[in-house]
PDB file of N, CA and C in Angstrom:
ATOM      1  N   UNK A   1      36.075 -25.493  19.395  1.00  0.00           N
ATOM      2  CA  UNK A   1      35.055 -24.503  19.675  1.00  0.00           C
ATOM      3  C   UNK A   1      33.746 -24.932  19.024  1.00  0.00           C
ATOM      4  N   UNK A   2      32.409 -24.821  19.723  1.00  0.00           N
ATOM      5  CA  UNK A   2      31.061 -25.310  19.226  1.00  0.00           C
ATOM      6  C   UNK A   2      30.649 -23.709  18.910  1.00  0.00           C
ATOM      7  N   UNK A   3      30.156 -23.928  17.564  1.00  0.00           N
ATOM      8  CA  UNK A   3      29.506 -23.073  16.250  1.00  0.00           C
ATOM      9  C   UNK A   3      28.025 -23.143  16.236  1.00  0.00           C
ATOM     10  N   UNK A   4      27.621 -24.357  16.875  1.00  0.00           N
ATOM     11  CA  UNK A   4      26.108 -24.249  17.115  1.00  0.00           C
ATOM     12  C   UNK A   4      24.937 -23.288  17.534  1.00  0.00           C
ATOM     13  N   UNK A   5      25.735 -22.177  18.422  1.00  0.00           N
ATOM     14  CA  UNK A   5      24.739 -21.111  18.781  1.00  0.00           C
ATOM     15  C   UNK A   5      24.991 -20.353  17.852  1.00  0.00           C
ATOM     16  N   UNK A   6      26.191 -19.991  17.008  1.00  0.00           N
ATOM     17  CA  UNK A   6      25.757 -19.016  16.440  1.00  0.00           C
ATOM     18  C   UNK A   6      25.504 -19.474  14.690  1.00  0.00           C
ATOM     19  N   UNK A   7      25.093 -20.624  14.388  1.00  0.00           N
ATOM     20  CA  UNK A   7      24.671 -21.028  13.367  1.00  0.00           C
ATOM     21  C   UNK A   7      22.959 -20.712  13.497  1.00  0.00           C
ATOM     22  N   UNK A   8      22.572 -21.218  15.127  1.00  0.00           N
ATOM     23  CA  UNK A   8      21.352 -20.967  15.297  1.00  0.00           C
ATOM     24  C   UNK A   8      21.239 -19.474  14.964  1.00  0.00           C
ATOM     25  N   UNK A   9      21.901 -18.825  15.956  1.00  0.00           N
ATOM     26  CA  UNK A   9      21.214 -16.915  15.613  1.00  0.00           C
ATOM     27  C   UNK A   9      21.339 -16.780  14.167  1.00  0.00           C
ATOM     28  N   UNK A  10      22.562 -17.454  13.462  1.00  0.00           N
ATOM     29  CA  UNK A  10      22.315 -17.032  11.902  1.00  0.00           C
ATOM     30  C   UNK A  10      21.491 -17.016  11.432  1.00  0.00           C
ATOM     31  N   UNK A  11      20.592 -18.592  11.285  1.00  0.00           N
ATOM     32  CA  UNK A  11      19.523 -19.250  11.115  1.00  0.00           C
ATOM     33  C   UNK A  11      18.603 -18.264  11.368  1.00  0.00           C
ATOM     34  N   UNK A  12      18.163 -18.020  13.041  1.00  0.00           N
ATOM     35  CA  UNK A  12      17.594 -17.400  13.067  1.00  0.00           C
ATOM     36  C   UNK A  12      16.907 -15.793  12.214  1.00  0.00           C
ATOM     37  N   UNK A  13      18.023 -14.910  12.101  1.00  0.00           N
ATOM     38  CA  UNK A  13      18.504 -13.781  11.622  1.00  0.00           C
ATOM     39  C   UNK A  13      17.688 -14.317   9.877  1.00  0.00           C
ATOM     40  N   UNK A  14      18.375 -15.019   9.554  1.00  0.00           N
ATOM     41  CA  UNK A  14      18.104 -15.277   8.003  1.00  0.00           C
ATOM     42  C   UNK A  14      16.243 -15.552   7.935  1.00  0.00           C
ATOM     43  N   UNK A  15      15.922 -16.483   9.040  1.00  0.00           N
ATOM     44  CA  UNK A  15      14.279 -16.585   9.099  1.00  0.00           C
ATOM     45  C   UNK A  15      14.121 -15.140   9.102  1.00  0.00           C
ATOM     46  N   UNK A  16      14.101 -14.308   9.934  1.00  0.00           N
ATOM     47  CA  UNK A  16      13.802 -13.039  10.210  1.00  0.00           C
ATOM     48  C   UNK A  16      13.732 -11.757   8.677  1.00  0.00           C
ATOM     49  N   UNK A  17      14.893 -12.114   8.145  1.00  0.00           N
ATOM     50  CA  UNK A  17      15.132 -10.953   6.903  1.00  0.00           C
ATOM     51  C   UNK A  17      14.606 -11.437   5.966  1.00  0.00           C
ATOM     52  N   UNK A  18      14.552 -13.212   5.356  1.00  0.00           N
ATOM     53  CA  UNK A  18      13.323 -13.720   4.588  1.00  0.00           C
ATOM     54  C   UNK A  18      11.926 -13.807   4.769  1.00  0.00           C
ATOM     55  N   UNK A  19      11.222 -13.671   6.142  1.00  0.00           N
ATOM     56  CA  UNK A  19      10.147 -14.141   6.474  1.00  0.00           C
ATOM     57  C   UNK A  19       9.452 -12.611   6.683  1.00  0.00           C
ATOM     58  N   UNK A  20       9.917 -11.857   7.374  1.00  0.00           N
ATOM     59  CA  UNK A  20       9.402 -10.602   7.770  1.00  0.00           C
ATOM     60  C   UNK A  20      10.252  -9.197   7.418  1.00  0.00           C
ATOM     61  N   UNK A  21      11.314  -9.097   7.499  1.00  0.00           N
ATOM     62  CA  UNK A  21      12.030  -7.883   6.887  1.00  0.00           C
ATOM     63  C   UNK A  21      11.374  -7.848   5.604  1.00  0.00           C
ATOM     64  N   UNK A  22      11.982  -8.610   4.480  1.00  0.00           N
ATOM     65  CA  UNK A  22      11.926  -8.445   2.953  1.00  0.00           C
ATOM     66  C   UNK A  22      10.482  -7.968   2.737  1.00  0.00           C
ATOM     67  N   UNK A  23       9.842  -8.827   3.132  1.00  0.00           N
ATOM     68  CA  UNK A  23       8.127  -8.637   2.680  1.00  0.00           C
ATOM     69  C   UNK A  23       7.443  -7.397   2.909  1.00  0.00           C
ATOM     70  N   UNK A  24       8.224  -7.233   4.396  1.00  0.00           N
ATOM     71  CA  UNK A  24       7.667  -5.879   4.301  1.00  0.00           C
ATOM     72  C   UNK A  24       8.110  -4.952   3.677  1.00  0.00           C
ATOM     73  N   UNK A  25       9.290  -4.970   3.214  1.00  0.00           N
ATOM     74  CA  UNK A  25       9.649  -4.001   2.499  1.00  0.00           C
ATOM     75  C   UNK A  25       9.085  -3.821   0.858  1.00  0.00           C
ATOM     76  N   UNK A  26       8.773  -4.877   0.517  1.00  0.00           N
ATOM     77  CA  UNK A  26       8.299  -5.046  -1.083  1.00  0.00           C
ATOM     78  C   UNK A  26       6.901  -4.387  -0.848  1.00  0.00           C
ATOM     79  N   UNK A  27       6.188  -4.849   0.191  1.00  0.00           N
ATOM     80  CA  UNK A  27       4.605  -4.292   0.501  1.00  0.00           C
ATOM     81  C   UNK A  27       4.778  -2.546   0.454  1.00  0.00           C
ATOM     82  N   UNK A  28       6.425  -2.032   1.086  1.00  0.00           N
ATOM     83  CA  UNK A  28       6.291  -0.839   1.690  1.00  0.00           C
ATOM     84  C   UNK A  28       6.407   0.095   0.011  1.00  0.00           C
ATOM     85  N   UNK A  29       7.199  -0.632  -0.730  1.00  0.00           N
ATOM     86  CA  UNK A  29       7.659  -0.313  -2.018  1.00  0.00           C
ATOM     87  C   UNK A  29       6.675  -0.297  -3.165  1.00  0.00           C
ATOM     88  N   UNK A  30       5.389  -1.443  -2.961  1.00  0.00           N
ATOM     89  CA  UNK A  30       4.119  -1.165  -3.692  1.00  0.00           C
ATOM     90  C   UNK A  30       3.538  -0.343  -3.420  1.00  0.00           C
ATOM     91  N   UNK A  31       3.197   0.544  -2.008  1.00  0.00           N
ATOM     92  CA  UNK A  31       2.517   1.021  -1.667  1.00  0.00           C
ATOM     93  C   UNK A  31       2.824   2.489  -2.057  1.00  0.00           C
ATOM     94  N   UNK A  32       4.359   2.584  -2.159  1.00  0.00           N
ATOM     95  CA  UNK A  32       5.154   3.934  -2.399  1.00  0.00           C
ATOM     96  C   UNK A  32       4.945   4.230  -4.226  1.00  0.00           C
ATOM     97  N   UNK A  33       4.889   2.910  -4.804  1.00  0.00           N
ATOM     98  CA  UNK A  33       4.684   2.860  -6.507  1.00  0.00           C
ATOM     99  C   UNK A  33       2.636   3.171  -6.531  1.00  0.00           C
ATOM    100  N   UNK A  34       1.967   2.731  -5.781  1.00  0.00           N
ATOM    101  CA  UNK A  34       0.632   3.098  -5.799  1.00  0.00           C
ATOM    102  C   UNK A  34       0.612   4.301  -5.655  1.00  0.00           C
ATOM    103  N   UNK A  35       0.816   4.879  -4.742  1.00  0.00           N
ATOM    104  CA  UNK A  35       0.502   6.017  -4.203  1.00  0.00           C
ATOM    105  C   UNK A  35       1.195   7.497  -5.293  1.00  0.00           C
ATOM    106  N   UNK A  36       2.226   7.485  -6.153  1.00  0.00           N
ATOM    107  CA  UNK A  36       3.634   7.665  -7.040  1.00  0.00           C
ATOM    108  C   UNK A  36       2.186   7.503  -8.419  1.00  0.00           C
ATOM    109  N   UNK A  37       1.629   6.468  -8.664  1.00  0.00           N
ATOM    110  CA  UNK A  37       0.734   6.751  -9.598  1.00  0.00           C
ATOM    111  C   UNK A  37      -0.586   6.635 -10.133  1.00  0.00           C
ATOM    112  N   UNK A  38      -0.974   7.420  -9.001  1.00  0.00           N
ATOM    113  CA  UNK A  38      -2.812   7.786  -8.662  1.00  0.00           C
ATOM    114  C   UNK A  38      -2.684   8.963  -9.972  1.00  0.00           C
ATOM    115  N   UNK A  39      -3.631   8.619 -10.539  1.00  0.00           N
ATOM    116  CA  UNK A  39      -3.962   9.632 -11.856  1.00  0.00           C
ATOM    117  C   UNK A  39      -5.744  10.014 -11.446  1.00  0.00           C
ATOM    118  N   UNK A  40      -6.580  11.072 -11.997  1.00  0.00           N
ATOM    119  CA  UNK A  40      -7.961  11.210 -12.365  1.00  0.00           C
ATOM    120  C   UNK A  40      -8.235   9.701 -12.551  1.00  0.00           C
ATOM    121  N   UNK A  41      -9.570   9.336 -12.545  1.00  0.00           N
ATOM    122  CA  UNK A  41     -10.313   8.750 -13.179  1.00  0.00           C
ATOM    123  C   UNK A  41     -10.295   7.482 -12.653  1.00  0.00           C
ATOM    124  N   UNK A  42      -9.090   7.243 -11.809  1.00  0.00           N
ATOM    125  CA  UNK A  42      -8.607   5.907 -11.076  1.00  0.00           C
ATOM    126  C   UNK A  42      -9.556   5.872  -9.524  1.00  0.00           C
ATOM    127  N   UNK A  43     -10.375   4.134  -9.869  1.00  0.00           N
ATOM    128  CA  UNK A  43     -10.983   3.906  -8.564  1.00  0.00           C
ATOM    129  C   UNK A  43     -10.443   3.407  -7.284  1.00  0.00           C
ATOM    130  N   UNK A  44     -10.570   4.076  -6.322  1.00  0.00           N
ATOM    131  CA  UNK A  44      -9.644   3.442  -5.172  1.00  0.00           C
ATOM    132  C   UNK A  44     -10.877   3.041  -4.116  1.00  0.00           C
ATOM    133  N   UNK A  45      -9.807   2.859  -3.233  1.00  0.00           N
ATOM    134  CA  UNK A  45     -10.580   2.137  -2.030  1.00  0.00           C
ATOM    135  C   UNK A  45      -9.443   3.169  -0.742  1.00  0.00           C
ATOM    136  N   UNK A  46     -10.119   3.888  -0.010  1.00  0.00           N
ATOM    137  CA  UNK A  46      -8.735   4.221   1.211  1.00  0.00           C
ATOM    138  C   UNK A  46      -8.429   3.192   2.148  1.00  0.00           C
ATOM    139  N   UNK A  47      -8.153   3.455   3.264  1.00  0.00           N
ATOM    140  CA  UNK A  47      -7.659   2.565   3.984  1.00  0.00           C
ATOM    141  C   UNK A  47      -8.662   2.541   5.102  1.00  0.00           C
ATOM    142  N   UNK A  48      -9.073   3.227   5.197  1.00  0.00           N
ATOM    143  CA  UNK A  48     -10.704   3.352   5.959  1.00  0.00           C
ATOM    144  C   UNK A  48     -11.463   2.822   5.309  1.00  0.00           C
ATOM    145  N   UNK A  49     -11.404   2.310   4.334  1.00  0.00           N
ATOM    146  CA  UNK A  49     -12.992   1.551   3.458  1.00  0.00           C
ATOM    147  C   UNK A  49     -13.896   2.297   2.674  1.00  0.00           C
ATOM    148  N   UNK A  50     -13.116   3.498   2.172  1.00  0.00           N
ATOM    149  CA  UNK A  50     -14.212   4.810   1.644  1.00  0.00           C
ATOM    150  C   UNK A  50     -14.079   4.622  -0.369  1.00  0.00           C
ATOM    151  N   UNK A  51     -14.780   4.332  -1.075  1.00  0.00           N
ATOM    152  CA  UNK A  51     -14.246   3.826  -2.169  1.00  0.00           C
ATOM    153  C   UNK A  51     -15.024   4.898  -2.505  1.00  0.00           C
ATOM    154  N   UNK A  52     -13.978   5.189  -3.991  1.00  0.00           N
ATOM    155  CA  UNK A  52     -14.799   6.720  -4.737  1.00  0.00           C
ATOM    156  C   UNK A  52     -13.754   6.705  -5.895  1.00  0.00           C
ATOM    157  N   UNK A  53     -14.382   7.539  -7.024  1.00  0.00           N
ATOM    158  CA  UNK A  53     -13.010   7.906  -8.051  1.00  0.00           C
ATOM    159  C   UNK A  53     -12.389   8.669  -7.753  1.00  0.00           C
ATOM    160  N   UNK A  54     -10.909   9.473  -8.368  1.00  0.00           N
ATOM    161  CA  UNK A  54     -10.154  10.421  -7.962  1.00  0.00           C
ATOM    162  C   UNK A  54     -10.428  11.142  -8.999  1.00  0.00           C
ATOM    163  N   UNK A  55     -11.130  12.268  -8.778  1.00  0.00           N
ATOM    164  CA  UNK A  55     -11.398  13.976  -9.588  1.00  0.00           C
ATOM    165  C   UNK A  55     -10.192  14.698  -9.852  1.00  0.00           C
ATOM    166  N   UNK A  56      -8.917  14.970  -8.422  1.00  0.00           N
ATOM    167  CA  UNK A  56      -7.462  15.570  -8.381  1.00  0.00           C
ATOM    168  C   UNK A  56      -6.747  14.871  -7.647  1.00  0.00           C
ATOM    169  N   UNK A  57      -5.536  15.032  -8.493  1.00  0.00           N
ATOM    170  CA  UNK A  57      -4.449  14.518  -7.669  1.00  0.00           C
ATOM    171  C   UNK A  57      -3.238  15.866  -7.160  1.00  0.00           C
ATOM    172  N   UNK A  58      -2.873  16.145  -6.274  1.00  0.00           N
ATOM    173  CA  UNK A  58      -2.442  17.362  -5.296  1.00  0.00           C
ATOM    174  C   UNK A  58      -0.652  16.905  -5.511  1.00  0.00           C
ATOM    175  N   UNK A  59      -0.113  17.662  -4.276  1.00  0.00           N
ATOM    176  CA  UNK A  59       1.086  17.173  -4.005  1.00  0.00           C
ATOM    177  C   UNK A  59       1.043  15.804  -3.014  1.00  0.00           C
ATOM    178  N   UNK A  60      -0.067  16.305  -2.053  1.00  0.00           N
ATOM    179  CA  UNK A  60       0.054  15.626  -0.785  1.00  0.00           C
ATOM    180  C   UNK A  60      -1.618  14.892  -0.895  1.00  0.00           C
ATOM    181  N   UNK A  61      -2.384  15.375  -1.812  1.00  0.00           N
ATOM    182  CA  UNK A  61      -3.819  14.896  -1.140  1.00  0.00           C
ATOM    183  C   UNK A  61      -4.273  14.594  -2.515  1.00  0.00           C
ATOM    184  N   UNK A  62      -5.503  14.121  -2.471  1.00  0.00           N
ATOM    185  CA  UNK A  62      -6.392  13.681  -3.499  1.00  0.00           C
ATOM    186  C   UNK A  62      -7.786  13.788  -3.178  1.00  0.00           C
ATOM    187  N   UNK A  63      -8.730  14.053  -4.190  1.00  0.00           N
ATOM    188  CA  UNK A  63      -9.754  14.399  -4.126  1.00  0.00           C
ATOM    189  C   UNK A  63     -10.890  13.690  -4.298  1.00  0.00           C
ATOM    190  N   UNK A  64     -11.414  12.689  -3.723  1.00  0.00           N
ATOM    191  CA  UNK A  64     -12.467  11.652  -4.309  1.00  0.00           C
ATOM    192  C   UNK A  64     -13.952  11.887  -4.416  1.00  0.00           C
ATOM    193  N   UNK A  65     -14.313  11.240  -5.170  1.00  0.00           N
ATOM    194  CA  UNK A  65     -15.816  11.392  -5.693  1.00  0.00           C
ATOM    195  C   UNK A  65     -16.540  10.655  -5.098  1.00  0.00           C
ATOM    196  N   UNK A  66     -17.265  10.795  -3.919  1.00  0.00           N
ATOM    197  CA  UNK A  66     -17.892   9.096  -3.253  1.00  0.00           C
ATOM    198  C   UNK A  66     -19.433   9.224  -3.307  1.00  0.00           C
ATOM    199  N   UNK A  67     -19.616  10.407  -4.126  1.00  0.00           N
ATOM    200  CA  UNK A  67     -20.995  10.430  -4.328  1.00  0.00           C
ATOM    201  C   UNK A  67     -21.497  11.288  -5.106  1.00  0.00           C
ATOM    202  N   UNK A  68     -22.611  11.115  -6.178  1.00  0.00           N
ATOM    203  CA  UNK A  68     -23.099  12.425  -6.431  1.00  0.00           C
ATOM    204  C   UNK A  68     -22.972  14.008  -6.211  1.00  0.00           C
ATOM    205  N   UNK A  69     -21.865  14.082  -6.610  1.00  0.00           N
ATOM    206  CA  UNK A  69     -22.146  16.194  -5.790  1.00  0.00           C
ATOM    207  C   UNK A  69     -20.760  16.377  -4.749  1.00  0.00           C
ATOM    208  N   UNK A  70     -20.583  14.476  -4.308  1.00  0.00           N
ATOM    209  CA  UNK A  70     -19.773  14.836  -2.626  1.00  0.00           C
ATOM    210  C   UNK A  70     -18.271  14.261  -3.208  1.00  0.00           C
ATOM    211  N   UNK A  71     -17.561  15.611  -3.259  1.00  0.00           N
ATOM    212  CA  UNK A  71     -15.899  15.298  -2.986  1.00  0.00           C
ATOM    213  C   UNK A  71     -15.320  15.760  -1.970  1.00  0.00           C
ATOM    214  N   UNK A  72     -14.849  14.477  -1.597  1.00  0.00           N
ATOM    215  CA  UNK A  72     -14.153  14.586  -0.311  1.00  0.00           C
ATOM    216  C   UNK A  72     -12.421  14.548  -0.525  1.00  0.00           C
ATOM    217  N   UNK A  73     -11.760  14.965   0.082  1.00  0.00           N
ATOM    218  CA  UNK A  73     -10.193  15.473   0.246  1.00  0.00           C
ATOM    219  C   UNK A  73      -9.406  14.586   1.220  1.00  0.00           C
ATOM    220  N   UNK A  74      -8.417  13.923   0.697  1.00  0.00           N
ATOM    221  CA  UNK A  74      -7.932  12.837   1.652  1.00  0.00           C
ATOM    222  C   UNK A  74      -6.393  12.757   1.480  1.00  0.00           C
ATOM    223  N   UNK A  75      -5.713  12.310   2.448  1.00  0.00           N
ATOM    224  CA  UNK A  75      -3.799  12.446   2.366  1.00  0.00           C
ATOM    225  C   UNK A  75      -3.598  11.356   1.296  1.00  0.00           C
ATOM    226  N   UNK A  76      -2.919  11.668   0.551  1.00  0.00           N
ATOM    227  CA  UNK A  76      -2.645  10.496  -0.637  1.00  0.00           C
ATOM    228  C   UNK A  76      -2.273   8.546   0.265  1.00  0.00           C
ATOM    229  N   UNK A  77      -1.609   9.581   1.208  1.00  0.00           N
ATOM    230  CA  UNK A  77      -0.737   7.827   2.046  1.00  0.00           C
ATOM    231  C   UNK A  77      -2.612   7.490   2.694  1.00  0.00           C
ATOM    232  N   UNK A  78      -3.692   7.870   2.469  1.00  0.00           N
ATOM    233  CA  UNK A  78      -4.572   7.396   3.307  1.00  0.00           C
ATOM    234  C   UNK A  78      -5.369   6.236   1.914  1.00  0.00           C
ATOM    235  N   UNK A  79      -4.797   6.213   0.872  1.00  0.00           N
ATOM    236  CA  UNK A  79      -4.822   5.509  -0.466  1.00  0.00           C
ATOM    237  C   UNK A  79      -4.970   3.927  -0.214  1.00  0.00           C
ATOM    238  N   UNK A  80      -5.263   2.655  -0.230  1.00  0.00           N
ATOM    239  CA  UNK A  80      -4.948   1.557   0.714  1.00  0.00           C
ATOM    240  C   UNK A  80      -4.828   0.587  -1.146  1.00  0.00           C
ATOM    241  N   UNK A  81      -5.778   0.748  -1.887  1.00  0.00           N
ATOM    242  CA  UNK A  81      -5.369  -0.379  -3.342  1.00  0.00           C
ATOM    243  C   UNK A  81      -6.582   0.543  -4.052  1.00  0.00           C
ATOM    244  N   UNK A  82      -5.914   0.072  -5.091  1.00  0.00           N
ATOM    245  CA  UNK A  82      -7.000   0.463  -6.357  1.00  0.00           C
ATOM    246  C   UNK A  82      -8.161  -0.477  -6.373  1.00  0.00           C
ATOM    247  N   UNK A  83      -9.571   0.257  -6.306  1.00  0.00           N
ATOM    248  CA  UNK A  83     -10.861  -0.577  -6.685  1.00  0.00           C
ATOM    249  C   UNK A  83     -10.997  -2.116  -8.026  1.00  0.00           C
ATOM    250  N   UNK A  84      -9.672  -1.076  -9.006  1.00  0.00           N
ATOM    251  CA  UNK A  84     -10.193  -2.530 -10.015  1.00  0.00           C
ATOM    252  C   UNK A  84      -8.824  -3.461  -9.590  1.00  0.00           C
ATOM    253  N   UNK A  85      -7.855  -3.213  -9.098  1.00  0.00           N
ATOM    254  CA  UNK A  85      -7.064  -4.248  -8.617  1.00  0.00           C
ATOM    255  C   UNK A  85      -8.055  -5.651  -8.289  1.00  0.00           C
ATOM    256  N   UNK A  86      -8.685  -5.231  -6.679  1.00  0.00           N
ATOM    257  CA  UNK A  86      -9.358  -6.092  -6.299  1.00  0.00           C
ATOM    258  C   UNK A  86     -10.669  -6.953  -8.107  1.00  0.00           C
ATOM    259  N   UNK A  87     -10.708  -6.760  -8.367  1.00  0.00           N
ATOM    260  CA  UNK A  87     -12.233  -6.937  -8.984  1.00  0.00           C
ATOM    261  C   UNK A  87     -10.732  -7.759 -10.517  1.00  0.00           C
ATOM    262  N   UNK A  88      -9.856  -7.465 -10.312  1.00  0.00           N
ATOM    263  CA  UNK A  88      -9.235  -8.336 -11.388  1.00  0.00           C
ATOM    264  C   UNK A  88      -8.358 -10.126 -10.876  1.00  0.00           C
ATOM    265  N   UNK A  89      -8.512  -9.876 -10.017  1.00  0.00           N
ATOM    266  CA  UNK A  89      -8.559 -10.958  -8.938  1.00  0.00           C
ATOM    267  C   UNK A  89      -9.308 -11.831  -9.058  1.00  0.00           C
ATOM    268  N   UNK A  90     -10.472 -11.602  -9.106  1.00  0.00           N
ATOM    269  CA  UNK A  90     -12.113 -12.091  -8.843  1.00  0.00           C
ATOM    270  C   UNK A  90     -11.700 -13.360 -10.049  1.00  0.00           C
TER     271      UNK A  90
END
């Protein structure tokens, strides 16, 4: 009996759960630990590109500062990285 096709789908399968399953899941798992610990005072960036500090943190929402005077109210999952993340990179 030839084992070759299904060494390939193995192969295959294994590219698949190393290359794209896993990763996304670690991305899905940072994003769940970001979002898990947004405190006051922490600069973000949303996922729309709206960067501001956080004034409150809610059950479901958060409250950002993106300007003088202007707080705006946003779904926590609309959160995308923390402002000094990026800038510790640099």
């Amino acid at each position: 009996m030839d084992y070759t096709p299904l060494i390939i789908l193995g192969g295959f399968f294994a590219f698949m759960y190393f290359f794209i399953i896993r990763p996304q899941r670690q991305r899905q798992r940072q994003m769940q630990e970001l979002i898990q610990s947004l405190t006051p005072g922490d600069e973000v960036v949303t996922i729309g590109g709206l960067h501001g500090r956080i004034v409150s943190v809610e059950e479901k929402t958060v409250d950002l500062r993106v300007a003088d005077g202007v707080v705006v109210t946003f779904d926590r999952d609309t959160i995308g990285k923390r402002a000094t993340d990026e800038s510790e990179g640099a």
